[in-house]
C-alpha atoms as a PDB file:
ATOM      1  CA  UNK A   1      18.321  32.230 -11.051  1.00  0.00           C
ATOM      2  CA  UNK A   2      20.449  31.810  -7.670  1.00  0.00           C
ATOM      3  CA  UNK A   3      21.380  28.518  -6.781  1.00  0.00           C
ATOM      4  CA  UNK A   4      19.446  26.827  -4.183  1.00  0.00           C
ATOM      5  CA  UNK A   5      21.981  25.560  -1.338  1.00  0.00           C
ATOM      6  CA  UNK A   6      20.626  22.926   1.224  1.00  0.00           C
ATOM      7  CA  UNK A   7      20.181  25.821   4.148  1.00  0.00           C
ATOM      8  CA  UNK A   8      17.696  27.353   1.779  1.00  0.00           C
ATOM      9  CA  UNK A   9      16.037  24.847   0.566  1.00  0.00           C
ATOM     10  CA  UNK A  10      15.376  23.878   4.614  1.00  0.00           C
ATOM     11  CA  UNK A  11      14.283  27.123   5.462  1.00  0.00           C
ATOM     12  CA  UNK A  12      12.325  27.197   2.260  1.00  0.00           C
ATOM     13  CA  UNK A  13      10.281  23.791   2.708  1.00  0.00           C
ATOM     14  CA  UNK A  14       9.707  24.901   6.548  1.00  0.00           C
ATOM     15  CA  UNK A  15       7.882  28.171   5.233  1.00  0.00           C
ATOM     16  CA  UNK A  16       5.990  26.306   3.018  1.00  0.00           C
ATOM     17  CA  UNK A  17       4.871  24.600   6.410  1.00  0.00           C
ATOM     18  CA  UNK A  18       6.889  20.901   6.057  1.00  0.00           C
ATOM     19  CA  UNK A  19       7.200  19.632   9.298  1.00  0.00           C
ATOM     20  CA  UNK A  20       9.914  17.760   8.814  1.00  0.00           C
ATOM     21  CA  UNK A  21      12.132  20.218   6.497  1.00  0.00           C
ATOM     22  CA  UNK A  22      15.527  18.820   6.879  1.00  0.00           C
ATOM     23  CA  UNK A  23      14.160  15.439   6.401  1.00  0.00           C
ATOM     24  CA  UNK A  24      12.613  16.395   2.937  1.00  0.00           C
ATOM     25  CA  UNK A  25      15.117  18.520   2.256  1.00  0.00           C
ATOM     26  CA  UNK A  26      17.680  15.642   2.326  1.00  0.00           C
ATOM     27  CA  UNK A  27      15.164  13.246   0.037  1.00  0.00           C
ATOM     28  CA  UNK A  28      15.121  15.955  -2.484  1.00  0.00           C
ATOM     29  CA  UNK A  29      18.755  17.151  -2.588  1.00  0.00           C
ATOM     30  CA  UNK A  30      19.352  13.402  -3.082  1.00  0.00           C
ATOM     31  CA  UNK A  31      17.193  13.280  -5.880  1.00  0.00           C
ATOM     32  CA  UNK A  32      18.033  16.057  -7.914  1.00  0.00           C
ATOM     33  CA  UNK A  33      20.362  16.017 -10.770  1.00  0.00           C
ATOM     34  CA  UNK A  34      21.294  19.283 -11.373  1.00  0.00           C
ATOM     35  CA  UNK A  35      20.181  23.180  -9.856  1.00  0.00           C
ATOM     36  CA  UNK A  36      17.133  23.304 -12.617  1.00  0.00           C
ATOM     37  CA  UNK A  37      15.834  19.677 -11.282  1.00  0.00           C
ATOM     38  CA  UNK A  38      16.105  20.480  -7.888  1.00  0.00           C
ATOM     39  CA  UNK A  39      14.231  24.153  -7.820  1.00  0.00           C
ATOM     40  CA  UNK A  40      11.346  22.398  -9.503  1.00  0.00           C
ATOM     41  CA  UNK A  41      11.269  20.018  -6.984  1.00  0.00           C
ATOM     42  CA  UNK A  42      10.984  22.323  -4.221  1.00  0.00           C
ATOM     43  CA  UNK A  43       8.538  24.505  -6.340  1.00  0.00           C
ATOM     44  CA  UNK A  44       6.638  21.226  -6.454  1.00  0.00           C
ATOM     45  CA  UNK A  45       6.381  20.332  -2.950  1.00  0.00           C
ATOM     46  CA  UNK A  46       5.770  23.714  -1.780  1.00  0.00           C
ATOM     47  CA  UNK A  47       3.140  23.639  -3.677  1.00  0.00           C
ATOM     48  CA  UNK A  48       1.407  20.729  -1.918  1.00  0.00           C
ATOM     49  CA  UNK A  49       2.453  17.808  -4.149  1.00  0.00           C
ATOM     50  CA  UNK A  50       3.118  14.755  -2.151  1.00  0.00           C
ATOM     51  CA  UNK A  51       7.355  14.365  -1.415  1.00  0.00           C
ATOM     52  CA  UNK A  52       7.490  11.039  -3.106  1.00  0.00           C
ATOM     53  CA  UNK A  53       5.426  12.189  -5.829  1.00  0.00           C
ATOM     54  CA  UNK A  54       8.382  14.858  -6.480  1.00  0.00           C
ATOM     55  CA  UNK A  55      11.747  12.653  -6.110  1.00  0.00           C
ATOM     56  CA  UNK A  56       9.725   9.610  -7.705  1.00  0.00           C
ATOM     57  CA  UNK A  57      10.069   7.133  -4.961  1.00  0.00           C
ATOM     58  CA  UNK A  58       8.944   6.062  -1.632  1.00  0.00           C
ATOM     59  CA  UNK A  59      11.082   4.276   1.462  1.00  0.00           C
ATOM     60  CA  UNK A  60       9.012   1.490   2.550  1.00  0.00           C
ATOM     61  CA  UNK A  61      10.030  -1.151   5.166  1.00  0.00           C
ATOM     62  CA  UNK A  62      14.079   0.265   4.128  1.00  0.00           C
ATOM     63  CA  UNK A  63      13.302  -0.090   0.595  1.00  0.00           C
ATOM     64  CA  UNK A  64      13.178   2.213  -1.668  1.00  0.00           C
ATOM     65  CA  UNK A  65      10.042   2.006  -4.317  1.00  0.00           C
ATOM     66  CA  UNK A  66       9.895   3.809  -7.213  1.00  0.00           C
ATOM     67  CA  UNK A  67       6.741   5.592  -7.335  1.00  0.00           C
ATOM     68  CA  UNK A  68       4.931   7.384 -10.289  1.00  0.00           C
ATOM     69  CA  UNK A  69       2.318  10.608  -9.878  1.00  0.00           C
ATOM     70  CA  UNK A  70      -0.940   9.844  -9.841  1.00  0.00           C
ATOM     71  CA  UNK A  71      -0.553   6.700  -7.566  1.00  0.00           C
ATOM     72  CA  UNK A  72      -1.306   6.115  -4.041  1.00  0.00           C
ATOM     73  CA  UNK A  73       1.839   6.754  -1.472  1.00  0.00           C
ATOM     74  CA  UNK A  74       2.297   3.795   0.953  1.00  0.00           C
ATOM     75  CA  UNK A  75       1.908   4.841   3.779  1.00  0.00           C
ATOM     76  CA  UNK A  76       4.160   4.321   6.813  1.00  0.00           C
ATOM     77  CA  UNK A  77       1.682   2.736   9.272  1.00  0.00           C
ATOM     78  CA  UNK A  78       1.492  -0.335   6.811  1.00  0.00           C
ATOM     79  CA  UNK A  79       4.371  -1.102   7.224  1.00  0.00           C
ATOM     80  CA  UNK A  80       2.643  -2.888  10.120  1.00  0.00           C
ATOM     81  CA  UNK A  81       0.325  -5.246   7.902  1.00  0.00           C
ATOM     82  CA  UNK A  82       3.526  -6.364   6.180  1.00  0.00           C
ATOM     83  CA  UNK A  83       5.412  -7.315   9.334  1.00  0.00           C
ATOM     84  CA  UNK A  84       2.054  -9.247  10.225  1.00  0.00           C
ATOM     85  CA  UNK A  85       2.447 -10.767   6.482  1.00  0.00           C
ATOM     86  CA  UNK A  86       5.625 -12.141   6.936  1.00  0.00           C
ATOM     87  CA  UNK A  87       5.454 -13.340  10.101  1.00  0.00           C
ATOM     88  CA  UNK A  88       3.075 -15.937   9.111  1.00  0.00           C
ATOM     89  CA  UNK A  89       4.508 -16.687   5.915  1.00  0.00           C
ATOM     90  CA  UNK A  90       6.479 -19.456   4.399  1.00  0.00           C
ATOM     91  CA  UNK A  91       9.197 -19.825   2.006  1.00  0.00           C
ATOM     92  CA  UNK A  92       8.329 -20.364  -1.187  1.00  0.00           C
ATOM     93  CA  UNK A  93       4.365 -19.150  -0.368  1.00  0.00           C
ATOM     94  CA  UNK A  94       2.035 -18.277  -2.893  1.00  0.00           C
ATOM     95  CA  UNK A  95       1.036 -14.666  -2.398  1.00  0.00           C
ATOM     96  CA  UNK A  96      -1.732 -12.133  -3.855  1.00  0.00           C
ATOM     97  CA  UNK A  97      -1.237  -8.933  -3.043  1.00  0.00           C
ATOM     98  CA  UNK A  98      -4.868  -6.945  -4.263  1.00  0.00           C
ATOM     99  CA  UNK A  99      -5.045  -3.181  -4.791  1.00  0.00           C
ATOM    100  CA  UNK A 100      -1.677  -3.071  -5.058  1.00  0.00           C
ATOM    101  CA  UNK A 101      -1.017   0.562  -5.835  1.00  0.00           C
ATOM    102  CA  UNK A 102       3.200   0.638  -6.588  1.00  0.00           C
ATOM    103  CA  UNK A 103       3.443  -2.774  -5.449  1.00  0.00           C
ATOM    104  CA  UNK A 104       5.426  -1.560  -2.019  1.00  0.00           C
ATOM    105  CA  UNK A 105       3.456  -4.274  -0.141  1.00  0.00           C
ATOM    106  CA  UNK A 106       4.443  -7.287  -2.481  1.00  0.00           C
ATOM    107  CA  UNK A 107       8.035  -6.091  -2.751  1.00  0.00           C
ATOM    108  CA  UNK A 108       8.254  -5.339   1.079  1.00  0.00           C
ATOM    109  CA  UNK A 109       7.398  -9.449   1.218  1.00  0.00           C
ATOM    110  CA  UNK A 110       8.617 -10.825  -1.185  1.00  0.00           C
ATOM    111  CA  UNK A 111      12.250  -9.069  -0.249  1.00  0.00           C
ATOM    112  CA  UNK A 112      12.022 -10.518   3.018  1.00  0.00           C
ATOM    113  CA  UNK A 113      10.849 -14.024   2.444  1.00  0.00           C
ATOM    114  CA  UNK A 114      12.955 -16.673   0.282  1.00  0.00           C
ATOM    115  CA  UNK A 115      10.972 -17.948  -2.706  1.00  0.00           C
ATOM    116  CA  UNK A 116       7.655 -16.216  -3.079  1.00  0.00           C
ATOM    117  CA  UNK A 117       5.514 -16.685  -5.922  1.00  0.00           C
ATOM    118  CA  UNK A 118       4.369 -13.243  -6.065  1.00  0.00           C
ATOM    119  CA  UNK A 119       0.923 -11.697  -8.067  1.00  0.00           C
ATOM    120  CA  UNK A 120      -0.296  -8.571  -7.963  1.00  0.00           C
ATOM    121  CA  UNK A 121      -3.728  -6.804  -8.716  1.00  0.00           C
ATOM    122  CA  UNK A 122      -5.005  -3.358  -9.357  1.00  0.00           C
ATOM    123  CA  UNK A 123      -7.990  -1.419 -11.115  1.00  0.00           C
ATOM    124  CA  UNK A 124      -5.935   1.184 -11.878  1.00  0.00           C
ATOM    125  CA  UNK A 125      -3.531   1.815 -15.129  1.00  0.00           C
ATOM    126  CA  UNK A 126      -0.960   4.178 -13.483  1.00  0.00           C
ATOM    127  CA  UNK A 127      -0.507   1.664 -10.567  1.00  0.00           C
ATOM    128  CA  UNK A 128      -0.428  -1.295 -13.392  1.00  0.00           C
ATOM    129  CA  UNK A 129       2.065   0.108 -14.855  1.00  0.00           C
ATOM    130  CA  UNK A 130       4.048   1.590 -11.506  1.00  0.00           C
ATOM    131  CA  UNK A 131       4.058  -2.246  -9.836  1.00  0.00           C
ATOM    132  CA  UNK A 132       5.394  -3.533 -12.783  1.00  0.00           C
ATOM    133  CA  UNK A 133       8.245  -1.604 -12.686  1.00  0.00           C
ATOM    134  CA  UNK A 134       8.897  -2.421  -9.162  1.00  0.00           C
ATOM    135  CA  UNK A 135       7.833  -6.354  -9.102  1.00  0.00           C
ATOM    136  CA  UNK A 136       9.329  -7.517 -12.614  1.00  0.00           C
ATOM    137  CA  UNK A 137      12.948  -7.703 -10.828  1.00  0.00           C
ATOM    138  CA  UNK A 138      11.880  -9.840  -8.785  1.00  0.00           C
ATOM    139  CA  UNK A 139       9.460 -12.164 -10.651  1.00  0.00           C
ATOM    140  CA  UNK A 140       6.285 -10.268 -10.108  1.00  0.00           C
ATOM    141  CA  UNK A 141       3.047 -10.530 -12.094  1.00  0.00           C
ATOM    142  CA  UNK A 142       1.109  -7.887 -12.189  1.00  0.00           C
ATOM    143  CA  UNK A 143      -2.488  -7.601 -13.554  1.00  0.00           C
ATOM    144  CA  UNK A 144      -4.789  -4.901 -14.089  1.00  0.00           C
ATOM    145  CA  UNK A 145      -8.185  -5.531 -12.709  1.00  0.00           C
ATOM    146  CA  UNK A 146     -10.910  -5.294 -10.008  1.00  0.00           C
ATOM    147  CA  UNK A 147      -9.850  -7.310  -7.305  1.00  0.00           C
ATOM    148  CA  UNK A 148      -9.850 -11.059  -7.984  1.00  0.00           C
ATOM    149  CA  UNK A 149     -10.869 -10.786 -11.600  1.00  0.00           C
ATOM    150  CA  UNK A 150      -7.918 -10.887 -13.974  1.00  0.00           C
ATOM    151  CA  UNK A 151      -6.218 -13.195 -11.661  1.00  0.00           C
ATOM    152  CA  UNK A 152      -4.429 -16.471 -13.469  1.00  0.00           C
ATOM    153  CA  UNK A 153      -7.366 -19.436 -12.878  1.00  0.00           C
ATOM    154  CA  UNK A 154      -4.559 -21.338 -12.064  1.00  0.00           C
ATOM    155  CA  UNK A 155      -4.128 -19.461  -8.801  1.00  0.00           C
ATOM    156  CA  UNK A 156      -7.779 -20.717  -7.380  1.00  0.00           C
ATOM    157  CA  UNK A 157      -7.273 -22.124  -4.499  1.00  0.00           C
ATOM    158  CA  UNK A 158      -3.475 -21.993  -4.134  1.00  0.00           C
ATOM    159  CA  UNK A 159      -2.888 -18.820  -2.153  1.00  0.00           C
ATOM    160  CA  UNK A 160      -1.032 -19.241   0.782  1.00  0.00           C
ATOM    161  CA  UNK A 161      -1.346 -15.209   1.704  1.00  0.00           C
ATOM    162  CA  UNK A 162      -3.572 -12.642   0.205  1.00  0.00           C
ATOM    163  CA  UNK A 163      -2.399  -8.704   1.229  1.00  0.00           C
ATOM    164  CA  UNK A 164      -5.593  -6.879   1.111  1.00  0.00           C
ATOM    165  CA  UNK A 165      -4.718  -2.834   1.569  1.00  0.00           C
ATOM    166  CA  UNK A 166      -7.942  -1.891   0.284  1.00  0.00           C
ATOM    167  CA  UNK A 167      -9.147   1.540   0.557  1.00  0.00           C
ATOM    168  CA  UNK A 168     -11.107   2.457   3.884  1.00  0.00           C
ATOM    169  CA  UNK A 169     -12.122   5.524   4.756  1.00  0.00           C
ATOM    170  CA  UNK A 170     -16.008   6.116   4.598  1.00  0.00           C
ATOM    171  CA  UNK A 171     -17.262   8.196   1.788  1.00  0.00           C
ATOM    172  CA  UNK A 172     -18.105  11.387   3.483  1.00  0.00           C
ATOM    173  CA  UNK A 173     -15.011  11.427   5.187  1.00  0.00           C
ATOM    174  CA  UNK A 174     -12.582  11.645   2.243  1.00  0.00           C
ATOM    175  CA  UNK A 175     -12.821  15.382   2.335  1.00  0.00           C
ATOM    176  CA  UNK A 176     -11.373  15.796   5.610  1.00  0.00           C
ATOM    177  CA  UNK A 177      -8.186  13.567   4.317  1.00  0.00           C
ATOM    178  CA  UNK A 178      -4.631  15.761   3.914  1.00  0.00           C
ATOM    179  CA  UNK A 179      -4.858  17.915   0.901  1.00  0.00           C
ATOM    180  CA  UNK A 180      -1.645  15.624  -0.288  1.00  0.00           C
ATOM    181  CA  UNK A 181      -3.832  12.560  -0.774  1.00  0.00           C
ATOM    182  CA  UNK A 182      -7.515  14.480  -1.806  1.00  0.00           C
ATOM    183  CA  UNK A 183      -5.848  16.714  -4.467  1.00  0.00           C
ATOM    184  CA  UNK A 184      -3.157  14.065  -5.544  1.00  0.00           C
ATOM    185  CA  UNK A 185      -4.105  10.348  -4.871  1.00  0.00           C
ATOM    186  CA  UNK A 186      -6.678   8.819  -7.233  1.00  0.00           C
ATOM    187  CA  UNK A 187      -9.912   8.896  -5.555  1.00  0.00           C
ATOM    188  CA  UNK A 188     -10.683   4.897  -5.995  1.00  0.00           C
ATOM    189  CA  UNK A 189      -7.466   4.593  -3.887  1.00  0.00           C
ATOM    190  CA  UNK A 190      -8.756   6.524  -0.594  1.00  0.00           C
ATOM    191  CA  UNK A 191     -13.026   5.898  -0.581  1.00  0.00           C
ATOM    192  CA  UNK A 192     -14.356   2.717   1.132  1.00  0.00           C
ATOM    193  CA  UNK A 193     -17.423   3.577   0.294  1.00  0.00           C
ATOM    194  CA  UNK A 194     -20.287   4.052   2.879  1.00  0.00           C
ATOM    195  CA  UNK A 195     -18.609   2.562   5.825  1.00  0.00           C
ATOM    196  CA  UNK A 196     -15.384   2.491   4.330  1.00  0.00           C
ATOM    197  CA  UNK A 197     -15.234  -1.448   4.145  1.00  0.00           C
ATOM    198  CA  UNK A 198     -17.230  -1.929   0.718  1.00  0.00           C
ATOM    199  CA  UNK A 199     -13.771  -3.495  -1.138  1.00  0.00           C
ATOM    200  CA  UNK A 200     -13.101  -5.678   2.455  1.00  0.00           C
ATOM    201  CA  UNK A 201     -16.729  -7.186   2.083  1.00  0.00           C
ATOM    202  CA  UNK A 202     -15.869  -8.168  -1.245  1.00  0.00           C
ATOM    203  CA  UNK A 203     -12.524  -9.404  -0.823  1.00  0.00           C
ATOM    204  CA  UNK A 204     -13.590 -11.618   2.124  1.00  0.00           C
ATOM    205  CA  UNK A 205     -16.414 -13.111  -0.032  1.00  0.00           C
ATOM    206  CA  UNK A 206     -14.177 -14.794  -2.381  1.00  0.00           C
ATOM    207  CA  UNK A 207     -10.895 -15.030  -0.501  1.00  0.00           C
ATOM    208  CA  UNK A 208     -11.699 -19.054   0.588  1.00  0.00           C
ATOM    209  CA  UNK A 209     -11.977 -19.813  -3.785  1.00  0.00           C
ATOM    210  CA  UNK A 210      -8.486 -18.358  -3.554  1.00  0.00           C
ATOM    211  CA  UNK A 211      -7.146 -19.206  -0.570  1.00  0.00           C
ATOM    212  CA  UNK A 212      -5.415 -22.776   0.454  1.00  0.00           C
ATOM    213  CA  UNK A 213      -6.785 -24.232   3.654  1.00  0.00           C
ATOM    214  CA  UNK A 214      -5.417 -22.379   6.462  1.00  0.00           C
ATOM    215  CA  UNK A 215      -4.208 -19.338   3.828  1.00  0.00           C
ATOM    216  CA  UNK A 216      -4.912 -15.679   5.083  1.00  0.00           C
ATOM    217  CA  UNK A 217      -5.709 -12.996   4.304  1.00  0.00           C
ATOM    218  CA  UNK A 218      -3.824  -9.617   5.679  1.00  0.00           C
ATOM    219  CA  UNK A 219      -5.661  -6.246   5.559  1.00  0.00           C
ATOM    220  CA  UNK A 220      -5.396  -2.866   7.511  1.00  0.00           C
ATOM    221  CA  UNK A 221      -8.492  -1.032   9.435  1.00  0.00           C
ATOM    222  CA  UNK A 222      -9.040   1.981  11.192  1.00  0.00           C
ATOM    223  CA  UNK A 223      -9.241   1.036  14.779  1.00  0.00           C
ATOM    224  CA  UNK A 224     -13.120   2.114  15.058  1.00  0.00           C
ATOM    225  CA  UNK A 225     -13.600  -0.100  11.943  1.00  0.00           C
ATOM    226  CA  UNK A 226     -12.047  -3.462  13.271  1.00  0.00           C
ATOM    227  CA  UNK A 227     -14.971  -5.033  14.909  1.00  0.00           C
ATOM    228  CA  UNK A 228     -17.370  -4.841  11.628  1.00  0.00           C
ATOM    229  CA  UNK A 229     -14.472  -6.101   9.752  1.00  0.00           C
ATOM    230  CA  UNK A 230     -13.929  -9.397  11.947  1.00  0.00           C
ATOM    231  CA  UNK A 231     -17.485  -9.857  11.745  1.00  0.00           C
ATOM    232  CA  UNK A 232     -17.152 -10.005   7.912  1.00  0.00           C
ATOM    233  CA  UNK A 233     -14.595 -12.103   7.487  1.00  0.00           C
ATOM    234  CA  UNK A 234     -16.515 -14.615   9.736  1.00  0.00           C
ATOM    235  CA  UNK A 235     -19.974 -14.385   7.948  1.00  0.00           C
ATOM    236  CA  UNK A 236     -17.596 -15.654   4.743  1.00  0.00           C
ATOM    237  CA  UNK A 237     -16.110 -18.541   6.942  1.00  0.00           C
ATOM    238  CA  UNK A 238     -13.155 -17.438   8.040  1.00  0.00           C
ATOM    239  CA  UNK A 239     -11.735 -16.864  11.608  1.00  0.00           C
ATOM    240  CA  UNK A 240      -9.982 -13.478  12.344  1.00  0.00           C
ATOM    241  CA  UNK A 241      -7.576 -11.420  15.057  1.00  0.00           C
ATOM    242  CA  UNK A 242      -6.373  -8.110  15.253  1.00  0.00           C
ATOM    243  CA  UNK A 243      -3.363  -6.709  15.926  1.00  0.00           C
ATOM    244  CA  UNK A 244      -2.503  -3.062  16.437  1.00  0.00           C
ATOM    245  CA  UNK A 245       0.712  -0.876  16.614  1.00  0.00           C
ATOM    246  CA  UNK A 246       0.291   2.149  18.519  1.00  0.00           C
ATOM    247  CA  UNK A 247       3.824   3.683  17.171  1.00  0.00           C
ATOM    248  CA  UNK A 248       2.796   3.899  13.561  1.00  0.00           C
ATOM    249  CA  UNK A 249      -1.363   4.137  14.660  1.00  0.00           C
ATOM    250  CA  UNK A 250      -1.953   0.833  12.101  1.00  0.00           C
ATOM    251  CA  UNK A 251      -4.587  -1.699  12.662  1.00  0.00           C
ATOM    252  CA  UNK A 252      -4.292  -4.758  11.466  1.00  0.00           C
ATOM    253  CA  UNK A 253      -6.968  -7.845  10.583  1.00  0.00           C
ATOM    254  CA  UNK A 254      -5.532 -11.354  10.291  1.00  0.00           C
ATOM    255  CA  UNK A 255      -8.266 -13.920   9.036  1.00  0.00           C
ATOM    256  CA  UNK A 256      -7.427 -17.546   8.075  1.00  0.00           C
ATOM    257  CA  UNK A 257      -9.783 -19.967   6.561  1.00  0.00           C
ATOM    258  CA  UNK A 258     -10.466 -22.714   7.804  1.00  0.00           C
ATOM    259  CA  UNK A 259      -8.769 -26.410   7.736  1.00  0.00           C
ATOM    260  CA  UNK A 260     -11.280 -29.286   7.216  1.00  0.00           C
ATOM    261  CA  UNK A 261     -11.495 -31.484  10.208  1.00  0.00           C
ATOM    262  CA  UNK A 262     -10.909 -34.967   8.740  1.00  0.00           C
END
């Protein structure tokens, strides 16, 4: 077998229809241990697996998350929700981070603001078992369970900041995602159900038990979606905003529950 050199490996990657080749090519050259490693990995991704499914990590907010296959790849654009996150968070806050797939978003946080007391929550084992990895370094709890309901009892009504990337894309539109996330991203990850906002009902029907007064909760929208989802979050009590960034197309909700008027 001839050795792969990084020309080839470019020109391969940009047959194979990567837009950005050199890019990839760079992740996976860095990756590789030895010339047997690194053809698989570029027999890998030519053949449609996600690029941080192949090297086994993911760059997220500069860090650099290990990632496992059959979990869901953070995604650039939510990058944004975390920036909201930790803009409005304290120092030593209490934070939830639900559906928490590797545990990029938690990490991303915690990394960047002193002291967190950081749990985490997901349905499924692979990302269970992928957070922990990443979060246990840093303190990190993670539990495996729908939303809210293997959460510590001790943690009613003491979160300062719940992080809320629940899946959102409507039902019937899940077959028009990237082949990348249809054919390699666990489908409870990527459908939101009818709407797509099924999960976000449910997480803003119980995020005031959970929440302190004046906690928040921090989730990401399409921007055709953001209207219903303010309007949930208020039927459940609690006010809401949203923020967009056009560079990274990421739409952001921001609801806070309310403080008690004395």
């Amino acid at each position: 077998m001839t050795a792969l050199t990084p020309t080839s490996v470019v020109s391969t990657l940009r047959a194979a229809g990567c837009v950005f080749a050199e890019d990839e090519a760079a992740m996976i050259l860095a990756t590789a241990t030895d010339d047997r490693q690194l053809a698989e990995m570029v027999e890998q991704r030519v053949a449609g697996r996600p690029l941080e499914h192949v090297v086994g990590w993911a760059e997220f907010r500069g860090l650099r998350v290990a990632l496992d296959a059959d979990v869901f790849v953070p995604r650039r654009r939510t990058e944004h929700l975390v920036d909201e996150a930790i803009a409005r968070c304290r120092p030593g806050a209490v934070v939830v981070d639900l559906c928490c797939g590797s545990g990029a978003l938690g990490l991303a946080l915690a990394s960047a603001v002193p002291g967190t007391e950081l749990s985490a929550t997901d349905v499924h084992p692979a990302a269970v078992q992928n957070a922990r990895r990443n979060l246990a370094p840093i303190g990190g709890q993670v539990f495996e369970g729908d939303l809210y309901a293997r959460l510590p009892t001790t943690l009613r009504g003491r979160v300062d900041l719940l992080l809320a990337n629940v899946p959102y894309v409507p039902s019937d539109q899940v077959r028009l995602l990237p082949a990348e996330a249809r054919l390699h991203e666990p489908l409870v990850t990527l459908d939101g159900g009818s709407d797509g906002l099924d999960l976000l009902r449910r997480v803003a029907a119980e995020a005031s038990d959970w929440l302190v007064p004046g906690g928040l909760v921090v989730t990401e929208t399409s921007n055709e979606q953001a209207a219903i989802a303010i309007d949930v979050f208020r039927r459940h009590g609690l006010s809401a905003v949203v923020t967009t960034d056009a560079d990274r197309f990421a739409t952001t909700v921001v609801a806070t529950r309310a403080v008690p008027v004395p």
